[in-house]
N, C-alpha and C. Protein backbone atom coordinates (compact mmCIF):
# COMPACT_ATOMS: atom_id res chain seq x y z
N UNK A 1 -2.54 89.48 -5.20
CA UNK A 1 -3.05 89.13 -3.89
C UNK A 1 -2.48 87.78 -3.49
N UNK A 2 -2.06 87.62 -2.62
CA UNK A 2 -1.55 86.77 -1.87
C UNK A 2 -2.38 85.33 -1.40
N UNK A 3 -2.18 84.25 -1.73
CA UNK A 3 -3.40 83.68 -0.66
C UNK A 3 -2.63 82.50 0.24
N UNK A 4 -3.24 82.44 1.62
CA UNK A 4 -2.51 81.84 2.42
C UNK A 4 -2.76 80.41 2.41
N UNK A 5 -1.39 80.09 2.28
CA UNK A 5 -1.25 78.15 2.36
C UNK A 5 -2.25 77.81 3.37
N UNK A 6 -2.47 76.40 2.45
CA UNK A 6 -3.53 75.46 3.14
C UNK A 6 -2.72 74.87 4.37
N UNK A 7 -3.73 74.50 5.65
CA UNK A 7 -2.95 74.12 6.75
C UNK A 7 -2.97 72.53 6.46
N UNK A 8 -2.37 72.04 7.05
CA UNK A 8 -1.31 70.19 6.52
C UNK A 8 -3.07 69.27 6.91
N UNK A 9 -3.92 70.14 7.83
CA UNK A 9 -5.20 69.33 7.88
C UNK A 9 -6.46 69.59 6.78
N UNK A 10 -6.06 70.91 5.91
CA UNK A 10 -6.85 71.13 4.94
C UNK A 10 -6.40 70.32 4.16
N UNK A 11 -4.90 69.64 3.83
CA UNK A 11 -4.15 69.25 2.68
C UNK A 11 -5.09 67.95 2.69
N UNK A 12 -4.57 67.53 4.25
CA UNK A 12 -5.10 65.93 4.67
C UNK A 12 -6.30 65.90 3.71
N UNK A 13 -7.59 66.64 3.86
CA UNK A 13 -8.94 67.08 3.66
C UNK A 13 -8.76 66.55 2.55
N UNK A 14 -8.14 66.79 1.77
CA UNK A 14 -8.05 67.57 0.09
C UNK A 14 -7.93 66.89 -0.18
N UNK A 15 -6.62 65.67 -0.43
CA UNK A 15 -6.32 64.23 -0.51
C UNK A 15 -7.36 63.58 -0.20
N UNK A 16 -7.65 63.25 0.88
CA UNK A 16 -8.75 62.16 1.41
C UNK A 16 -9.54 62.18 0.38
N UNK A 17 -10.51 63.91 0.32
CA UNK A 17 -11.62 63.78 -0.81
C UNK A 17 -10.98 63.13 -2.34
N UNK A 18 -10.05 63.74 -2.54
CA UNK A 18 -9.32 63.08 -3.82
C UNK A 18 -9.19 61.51 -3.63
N UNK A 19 -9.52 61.02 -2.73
CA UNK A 19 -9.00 59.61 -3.04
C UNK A 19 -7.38 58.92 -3.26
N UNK A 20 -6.62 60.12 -2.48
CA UNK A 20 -5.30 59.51 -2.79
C UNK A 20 -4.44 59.33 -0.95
N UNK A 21 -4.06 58.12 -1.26
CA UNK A 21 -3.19 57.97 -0.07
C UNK A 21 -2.05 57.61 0.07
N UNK A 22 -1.78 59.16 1.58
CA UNK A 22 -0.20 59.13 1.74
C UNK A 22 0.49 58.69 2.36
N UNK A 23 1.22 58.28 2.45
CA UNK A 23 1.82 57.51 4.10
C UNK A 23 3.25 58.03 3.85
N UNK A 24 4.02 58.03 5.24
CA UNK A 24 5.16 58.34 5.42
C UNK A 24 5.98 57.62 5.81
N UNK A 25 7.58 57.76 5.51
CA UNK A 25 8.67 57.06 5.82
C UNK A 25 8.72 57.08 6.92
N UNK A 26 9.21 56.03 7.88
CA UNK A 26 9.21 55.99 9.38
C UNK A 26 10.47 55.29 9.53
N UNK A 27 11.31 55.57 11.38
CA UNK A 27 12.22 54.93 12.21
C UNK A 27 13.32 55.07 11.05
N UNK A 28 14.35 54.62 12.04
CA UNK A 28 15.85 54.69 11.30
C UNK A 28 16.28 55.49 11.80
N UNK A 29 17.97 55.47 11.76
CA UNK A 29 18.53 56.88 12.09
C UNK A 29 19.08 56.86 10.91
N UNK A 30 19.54 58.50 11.04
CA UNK A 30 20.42 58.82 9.89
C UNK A 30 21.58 60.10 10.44
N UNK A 31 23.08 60.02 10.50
CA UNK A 31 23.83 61.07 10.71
C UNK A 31 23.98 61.68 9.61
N UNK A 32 23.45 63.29 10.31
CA UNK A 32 23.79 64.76 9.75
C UNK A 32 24.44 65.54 10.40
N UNK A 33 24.56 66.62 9.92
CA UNK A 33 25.45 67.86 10.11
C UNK A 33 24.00 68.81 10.10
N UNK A 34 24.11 69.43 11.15
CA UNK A 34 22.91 70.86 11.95
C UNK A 34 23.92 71.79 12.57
N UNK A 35 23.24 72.88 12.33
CA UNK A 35 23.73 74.32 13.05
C UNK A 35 22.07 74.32 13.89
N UNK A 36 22.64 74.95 14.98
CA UNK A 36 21.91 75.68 15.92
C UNK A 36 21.04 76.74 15.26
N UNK A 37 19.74 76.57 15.90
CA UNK A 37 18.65 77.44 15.02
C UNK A 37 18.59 78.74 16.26
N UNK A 38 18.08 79.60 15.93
CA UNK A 38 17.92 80.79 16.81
C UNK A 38 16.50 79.77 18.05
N UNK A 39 16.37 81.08 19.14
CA UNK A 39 15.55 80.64 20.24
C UNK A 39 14.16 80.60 19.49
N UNK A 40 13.24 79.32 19.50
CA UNK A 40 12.35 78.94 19.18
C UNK A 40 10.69 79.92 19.41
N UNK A 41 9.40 79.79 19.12
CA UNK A 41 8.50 80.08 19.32
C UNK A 41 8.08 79.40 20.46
N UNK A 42 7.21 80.11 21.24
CA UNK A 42 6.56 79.21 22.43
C UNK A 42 5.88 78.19 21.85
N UNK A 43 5.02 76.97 22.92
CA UNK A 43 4.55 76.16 22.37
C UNK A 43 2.78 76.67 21.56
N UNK A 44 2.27 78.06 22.18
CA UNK A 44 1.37 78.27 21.59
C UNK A 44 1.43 79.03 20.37
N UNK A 45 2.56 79.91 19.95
CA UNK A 45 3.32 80.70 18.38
C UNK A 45 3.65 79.38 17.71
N UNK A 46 3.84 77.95 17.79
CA UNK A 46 4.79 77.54 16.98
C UNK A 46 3.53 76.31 16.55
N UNK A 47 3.53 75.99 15.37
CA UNK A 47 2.75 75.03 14.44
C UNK A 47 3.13 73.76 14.50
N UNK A 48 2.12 72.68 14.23
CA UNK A 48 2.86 71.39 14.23
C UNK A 48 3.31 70.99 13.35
N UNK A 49 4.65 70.36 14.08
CA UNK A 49 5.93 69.78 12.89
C UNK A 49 5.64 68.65 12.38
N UNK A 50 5.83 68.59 11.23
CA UNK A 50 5.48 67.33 10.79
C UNK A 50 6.74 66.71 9.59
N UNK A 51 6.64 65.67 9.45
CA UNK A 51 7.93 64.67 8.76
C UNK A 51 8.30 65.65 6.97
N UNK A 52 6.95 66.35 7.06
CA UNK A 52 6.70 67.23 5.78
C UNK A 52 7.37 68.62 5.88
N UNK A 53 7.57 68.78 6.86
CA UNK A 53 7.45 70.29 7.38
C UNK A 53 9.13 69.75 8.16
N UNK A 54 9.79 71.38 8.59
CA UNK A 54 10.85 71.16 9.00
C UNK A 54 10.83 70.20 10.27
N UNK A 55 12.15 70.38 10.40
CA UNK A 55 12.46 69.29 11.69
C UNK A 55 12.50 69.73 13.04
N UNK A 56 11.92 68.85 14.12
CA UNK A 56 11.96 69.50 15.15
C UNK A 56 13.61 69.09 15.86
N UNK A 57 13.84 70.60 16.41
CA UNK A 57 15.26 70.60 16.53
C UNK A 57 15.33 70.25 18.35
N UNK A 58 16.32 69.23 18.48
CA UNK A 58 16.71 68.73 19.75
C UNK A 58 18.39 68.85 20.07
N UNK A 59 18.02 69.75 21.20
CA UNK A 59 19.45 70.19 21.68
C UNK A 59 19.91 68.80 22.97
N UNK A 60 20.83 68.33 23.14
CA UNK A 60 21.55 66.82 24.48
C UNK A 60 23.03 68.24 24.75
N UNK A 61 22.74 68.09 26.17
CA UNK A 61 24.35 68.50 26.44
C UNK A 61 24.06 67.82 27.70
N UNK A 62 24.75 68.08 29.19
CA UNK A 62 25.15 67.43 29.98
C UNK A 62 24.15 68.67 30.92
N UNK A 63 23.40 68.48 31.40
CA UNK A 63 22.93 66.71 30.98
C UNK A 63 21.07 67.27 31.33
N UNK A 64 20.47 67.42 29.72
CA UNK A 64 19.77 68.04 29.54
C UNK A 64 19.07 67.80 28.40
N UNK A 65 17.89 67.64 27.68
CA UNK A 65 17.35 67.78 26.61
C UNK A 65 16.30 69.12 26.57
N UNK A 66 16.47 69.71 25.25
CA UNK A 66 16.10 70.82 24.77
C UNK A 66 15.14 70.69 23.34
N UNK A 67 14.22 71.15 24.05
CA UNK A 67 12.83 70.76 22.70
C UNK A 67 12.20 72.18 22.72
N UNK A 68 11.90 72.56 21.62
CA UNK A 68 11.24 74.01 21.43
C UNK A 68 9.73 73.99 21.58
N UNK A 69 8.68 72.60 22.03
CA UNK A 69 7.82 72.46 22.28
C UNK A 69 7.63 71.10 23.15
N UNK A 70 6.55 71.15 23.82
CA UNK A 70 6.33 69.91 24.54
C UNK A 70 4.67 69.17 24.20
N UNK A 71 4.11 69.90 23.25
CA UNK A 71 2.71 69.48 23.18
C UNK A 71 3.35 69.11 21.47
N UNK A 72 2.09 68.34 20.80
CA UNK A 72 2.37 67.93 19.75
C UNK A 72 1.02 67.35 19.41
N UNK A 73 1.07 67.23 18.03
CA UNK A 73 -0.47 66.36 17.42
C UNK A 73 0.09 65.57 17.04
N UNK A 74 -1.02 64.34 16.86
CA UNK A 74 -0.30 63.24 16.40
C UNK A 74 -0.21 63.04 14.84
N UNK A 75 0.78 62.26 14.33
CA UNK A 75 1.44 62.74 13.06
C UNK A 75 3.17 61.83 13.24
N UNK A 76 3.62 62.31 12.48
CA UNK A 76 5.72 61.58 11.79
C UNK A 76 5.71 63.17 12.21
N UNK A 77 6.80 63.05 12.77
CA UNK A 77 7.92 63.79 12.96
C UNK A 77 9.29 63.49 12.45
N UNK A 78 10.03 64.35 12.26
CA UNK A 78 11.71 64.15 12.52
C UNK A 78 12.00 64.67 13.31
N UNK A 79 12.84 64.65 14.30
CA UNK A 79 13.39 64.91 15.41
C UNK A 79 15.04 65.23 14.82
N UNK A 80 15.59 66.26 14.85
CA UNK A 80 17.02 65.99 14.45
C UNK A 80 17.79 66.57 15.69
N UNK A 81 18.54 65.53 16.43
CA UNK A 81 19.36 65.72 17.52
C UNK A 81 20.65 65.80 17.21
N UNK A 82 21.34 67.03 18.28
CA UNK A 82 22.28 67.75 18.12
C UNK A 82 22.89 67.77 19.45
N UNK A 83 24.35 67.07 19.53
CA UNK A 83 24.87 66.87 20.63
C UNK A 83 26.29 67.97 21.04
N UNK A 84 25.27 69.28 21.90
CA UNK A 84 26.15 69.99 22.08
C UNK A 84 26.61 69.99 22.69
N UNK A 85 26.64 68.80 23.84
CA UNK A 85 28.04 68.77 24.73
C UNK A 85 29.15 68.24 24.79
N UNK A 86 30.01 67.87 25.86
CA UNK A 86 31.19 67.10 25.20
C UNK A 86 31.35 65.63 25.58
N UNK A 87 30.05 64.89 26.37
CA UNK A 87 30.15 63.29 26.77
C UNK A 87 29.05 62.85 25.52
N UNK A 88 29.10 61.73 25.30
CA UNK A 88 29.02 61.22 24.11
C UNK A 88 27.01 61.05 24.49
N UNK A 89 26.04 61.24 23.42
CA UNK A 89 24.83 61.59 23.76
C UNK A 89 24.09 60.90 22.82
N UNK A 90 22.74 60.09 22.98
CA UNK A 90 21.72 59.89 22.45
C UNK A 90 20.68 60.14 22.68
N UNK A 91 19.35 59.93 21.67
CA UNK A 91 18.24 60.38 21.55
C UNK A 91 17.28 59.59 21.60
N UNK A 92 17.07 58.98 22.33
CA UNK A 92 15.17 58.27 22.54
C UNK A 92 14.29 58.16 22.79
N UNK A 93 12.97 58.11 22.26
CA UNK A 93 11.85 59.06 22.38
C UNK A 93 10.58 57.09 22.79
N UNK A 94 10.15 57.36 23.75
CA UNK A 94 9.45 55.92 24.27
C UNK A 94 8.00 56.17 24.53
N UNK A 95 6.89 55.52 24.01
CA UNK A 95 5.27 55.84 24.44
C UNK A 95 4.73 55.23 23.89
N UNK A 96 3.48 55.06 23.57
CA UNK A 96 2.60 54.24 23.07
C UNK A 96 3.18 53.51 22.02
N UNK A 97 3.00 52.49 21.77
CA UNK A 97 3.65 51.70 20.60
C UNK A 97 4.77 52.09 20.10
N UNK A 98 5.41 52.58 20.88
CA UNK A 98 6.61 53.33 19.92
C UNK A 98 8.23 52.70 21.18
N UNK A 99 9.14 52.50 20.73
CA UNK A 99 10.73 53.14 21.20
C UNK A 99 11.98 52.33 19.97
N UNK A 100 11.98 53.58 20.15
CA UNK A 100 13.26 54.56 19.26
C UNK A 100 14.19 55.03 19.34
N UNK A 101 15.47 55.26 18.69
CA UNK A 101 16.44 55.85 19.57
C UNK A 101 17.73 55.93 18.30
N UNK A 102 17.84 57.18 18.26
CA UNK A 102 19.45 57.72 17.26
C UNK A 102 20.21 56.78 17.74
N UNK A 103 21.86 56.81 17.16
CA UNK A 103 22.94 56.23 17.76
C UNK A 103 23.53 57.19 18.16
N UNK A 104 24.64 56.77 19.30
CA UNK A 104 24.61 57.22 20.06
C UNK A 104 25.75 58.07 19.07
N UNK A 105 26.13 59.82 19.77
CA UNK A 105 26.80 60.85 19.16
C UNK A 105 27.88 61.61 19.80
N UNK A 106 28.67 61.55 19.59
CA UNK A 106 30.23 62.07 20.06
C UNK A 106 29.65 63.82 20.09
N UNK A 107 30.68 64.49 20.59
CA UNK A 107 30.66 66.20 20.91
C UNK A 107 30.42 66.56 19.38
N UNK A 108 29.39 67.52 19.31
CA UNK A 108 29.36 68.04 18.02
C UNK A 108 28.39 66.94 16.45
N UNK A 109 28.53 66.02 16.83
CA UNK A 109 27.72 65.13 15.76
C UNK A 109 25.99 65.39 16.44
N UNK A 110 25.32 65.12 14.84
CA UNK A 110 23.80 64.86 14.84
C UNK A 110 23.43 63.49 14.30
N UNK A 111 21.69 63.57 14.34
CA UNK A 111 21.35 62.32 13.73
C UNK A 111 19.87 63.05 13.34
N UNK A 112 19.27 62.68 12.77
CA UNK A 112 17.84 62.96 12.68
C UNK A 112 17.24 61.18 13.27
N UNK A 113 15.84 61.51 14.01
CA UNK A 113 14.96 60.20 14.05
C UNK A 113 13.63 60.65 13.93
N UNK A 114 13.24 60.05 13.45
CA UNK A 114 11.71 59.76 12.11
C UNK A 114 10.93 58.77 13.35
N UNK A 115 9.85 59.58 13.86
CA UNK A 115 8.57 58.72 14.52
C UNK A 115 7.33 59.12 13.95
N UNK A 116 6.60 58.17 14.29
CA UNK A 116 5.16 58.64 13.74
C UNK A 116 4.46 58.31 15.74
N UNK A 117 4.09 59.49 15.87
CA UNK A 117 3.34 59.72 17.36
C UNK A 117 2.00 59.79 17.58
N UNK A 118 1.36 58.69 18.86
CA UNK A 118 0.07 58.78 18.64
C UNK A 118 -0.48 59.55 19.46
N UNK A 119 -1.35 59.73 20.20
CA UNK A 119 -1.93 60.29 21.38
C UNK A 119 -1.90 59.31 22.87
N UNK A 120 -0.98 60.36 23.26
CA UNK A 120 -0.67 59.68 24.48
C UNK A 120 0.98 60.61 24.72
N UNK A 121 1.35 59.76 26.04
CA UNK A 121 2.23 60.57 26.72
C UNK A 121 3.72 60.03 26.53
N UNK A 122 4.84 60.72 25.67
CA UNK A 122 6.20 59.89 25.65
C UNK A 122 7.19 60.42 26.57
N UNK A 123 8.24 59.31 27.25
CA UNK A 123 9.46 59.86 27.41
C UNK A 123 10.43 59.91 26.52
N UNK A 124 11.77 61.46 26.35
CA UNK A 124 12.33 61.45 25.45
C UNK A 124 13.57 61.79 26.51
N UNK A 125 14.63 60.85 26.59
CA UNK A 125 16.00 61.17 26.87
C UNK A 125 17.38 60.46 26.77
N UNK A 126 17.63 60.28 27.19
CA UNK A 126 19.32 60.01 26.73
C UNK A 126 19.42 58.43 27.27
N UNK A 127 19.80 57.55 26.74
CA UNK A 127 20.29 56.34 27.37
C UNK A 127 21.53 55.67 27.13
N UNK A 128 22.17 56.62 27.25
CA UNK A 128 23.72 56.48 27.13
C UNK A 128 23.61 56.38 29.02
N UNK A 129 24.79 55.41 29.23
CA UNK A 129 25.02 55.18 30.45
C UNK A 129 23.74 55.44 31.69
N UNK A 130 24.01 56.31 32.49
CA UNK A 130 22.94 56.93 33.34
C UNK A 130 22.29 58.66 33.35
N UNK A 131 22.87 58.84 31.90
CA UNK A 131 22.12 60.30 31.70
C UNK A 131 20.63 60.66 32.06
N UNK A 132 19.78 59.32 31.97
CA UNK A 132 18.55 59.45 32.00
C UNK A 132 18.48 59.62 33.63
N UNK A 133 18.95 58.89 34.43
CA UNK A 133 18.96 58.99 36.12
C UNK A 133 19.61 60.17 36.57
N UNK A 134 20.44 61.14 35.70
CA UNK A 134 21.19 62.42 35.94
C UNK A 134 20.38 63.39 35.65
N UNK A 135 18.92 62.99 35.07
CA UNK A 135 17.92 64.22 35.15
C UNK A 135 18.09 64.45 33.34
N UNK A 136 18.50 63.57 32.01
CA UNK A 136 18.42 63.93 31.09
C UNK A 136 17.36 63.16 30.39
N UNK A 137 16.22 63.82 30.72
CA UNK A 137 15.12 63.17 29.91
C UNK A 137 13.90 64.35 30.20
N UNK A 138 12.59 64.57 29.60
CA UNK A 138 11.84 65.07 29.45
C UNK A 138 10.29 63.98 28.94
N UNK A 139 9.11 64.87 28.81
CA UNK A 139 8.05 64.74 28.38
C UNK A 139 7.39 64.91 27.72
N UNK A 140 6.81 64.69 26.55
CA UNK A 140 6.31 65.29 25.92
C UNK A 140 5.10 64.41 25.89
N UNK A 141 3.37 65.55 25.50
CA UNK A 141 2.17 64.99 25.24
C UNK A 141 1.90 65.21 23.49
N UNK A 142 0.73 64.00 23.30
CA UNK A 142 0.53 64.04 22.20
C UNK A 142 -1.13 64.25 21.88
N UNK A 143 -1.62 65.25 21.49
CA UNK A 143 -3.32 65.13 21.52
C UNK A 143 -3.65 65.67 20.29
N UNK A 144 -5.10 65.90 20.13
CA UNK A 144 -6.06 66.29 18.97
C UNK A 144 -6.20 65.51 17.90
């Protein structure tokens, strides 16, 4: 018989009662190498990502950001951005106590960036030149 994994807030649970505490690595960039994941779950099919759990995948082309969700709990994320177009692209994510931002990425290069997000409302887009005034930026909320 099968039994189904604990969810990352039962884990939380579990720890806490145990008396042990975790904290996570935060900020920095780091360049990687990503392939394109197939078309994502909506935001109500898809679970929250966490710095533990895979990465949430961010598509930059011209002149556009691509997130497979826009709601989020608060928690570390990785964000790993993937610059599929061909003018040179970054990733920065700005809100409550927080701004952040990959370096910037030639056609074809990634980066992963590591936030920890609170509740409240961020902007996430490009600040390479005027991408952000060309309509390359988005929203994302943070609750529960």
């Amino acid at each position: 018989m099968r039994h189904p994994l604990p969810t990352s807030a039962q884990l939380v649970a579990t720890l806490a009662a145990a008396g042990i505490a975790v904290t996570a690595c935060g900020g920095g960039t780091t360049n990687s190498s990503t392939t394109s994941a197939p078309a994502a779950p909506t935001a109500a099919e898809q679970p929250a990502t966490t710095a533990s759990g895979p990465p949430v995948q961010v598509q930059l082309n011209e002149f556009t950001i691509q997130l497979p969700q826009q709601n989020f709990r608060p928690g570390t994320y990785t964000f790993a951005a993937s610059n599929e177009g061909q003018a040179p692209h970054a990733l920065e994510i700005e809100g409550p106590g927080l701004e952040q931002a990959t370096d910037t990425l030639s056609a074809g290069q990634s980066a992963d960036l590591t936030v920890t997000l609170q509740p409240g409302s961020y902007k996430v887009y490009c600040p390479v030149g005027n991408h952000d005034e060309q309509g390359m930026n988005t929203t994302i909320n943070v609750s529960g």
